[in-house]
Protein backbone atom coordinates (compact mmCIF):
# COMPACT_ATOMS: atom_id res chain seq x y z
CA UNK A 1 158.15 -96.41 -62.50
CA UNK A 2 155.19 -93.70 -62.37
CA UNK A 3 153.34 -91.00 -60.64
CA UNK A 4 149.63 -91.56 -60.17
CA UNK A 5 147.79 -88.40 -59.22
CA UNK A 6 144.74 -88.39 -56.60
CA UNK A 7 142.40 -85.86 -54.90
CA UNK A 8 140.60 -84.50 -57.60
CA UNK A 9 136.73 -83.97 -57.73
CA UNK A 10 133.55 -82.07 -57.48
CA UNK A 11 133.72 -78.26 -55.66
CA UNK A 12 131.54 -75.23 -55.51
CA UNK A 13 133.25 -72.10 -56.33
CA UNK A 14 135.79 -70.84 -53.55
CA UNK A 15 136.37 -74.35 -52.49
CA UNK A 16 139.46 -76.01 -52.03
CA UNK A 17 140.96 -79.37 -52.89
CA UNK A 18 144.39 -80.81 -51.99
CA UNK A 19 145.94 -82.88 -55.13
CA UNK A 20 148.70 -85.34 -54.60
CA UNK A 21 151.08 -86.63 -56.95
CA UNK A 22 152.69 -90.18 -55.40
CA UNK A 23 155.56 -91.48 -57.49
CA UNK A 24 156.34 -95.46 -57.62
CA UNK A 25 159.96 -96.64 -58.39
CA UNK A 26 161.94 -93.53 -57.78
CA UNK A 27 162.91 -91.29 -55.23
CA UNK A 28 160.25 -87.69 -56.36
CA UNK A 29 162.95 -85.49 -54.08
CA UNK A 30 165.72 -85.92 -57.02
CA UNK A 31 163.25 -84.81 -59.22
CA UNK A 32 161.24 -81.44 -60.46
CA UNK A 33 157.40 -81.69 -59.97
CA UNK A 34 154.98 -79.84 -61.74
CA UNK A 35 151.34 -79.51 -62.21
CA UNK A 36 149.59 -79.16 -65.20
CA UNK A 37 146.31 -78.31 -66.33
CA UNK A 38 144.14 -78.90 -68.60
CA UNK A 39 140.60 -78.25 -70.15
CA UNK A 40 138.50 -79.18 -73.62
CA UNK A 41 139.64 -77.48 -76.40
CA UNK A 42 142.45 -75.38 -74.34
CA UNK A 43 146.28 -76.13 -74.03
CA UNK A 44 148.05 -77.84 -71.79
CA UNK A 45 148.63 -74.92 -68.68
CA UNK A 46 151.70 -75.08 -66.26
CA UNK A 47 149.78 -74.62 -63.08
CA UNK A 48 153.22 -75.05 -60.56
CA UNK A 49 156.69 -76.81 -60.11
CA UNK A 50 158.76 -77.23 -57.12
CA UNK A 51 162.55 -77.65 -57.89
CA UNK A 52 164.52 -80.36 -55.81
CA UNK A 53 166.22 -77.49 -54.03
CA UNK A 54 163.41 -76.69 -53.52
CA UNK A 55 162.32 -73.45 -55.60
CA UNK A 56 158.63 -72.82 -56.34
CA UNK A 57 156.47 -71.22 -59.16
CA UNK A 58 152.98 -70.34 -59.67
CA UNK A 59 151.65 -69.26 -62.70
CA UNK A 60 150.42 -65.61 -62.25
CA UNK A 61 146.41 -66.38 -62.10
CA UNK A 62 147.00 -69.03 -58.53
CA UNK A 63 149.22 -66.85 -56.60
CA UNK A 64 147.78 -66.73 -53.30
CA UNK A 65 145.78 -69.30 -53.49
CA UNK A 66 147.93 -72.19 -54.24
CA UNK A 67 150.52 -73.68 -52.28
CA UNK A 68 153.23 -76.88 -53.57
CA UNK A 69 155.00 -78.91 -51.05
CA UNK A 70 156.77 -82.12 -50.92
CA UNK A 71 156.74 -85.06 -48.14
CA UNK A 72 159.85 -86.74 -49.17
CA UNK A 73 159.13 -89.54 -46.60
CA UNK A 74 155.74 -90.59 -48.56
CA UNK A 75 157.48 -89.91 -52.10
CA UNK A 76 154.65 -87.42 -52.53
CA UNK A 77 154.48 -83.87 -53.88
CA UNK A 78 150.91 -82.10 -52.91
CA UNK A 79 149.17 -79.49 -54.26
CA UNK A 80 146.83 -77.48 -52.41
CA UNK A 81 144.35 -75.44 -54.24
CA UNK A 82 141.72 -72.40 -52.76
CA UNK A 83 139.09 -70.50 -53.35
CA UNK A 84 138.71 -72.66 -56.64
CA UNK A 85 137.12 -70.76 -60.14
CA UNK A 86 134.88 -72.40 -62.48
CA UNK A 87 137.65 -71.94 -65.25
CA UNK A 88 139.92 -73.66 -63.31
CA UNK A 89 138.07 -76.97 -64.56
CA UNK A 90 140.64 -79.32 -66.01
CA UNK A 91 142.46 -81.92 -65.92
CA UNK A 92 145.45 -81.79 -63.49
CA UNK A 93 148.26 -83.43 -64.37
CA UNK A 94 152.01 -84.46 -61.99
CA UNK A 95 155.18 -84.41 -63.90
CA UNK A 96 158.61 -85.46 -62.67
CA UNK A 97 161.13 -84.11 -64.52
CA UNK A 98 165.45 -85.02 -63.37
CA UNK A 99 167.66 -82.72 -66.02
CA UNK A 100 170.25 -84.83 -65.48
CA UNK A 101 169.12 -88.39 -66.30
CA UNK A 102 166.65 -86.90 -68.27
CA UNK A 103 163.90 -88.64 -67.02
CA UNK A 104 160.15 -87.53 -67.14
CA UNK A 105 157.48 -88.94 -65.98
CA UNK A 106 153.66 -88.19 -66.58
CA UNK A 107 150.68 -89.18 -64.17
CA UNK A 108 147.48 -89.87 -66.07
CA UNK A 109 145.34 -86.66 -64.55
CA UNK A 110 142.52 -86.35 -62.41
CA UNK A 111 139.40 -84.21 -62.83
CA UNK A 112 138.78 -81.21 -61.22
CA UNK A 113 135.47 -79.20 -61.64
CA UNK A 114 134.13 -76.40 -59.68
CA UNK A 115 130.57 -75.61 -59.99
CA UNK A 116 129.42 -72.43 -60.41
C-alpha cells in the first residue's frame, strides 16, 4: 500500500510541469490527496488537496496557476503546475488521507527546481 510520486525535474522560470501521485493497494478516489512542498531549511508547505467529493484548495501564492485533478480509472491524482518561480524549488510530496479509516499515506517526494 503506497503512493509513489513522478514528474518532477529541471524548469526555467515560467515553465510548467505536471506531477502525478499513483497510489498502489487502494482505491485514491476514497481518499483526500494533497500536495506538499518542501525546501532546505523551510517547513513542510500545503501546496493543494482535492477532497473525494471532490472539493479543491490552493494555497493563496498558486492560484491561477495550479490546477488538481483526479483520474480515478488510473488511481492517479495529478498536479499541474505553471508559470513555475524559483522559490517554488522543493520537494513535492502526495498524501492520501481517508478520515474515516484513518489512513494516511505519504509518497517519498520528487524534486522540483526552476532555474532562474
Amino acid at each position: 500500500l503506497e503512493v509513489v510520486e513522478s514528474g518532477g525535474g529541471l524548469v526555467q522560470t515560467g515553465g510548467s510541469l505536471n506531477l502525478s501521485c499513483t497510489a498502489s493497494g487502494f482505491a485514491l478516489d476514497n481518499y483526500a490527496v494533497g500536495w506538499f512542498r518542501q525546501a532546505p531549511g523551510k517547513e513542510r508547505e500545503k501546496v493543494s488537496c482535492i477532497s473525494s467529493d471532490p472539493e479543491s484548495y490552493y494555497v493563496d501564492s498558486v492560484k491561477g496557476r495550479v490546477t488538481l485533478s483526479r483520474d480515478n480509472s488510473k488511481n492517479r491524482v495529478y498536479l499541474e503546475m505553471n508559470n513555475l518561480k524559483p522559490e517554488e524549488s522543493a520537494v513535492y510530496y502526495c498524501n492520501a488521507y481517508n478520515s474515516y479509516n484513518l489512513r494516511d499515506y505519504w509518497g517519498q517526494g520528487t524534486q522540483v527546481t526552476v532555474s532562474s
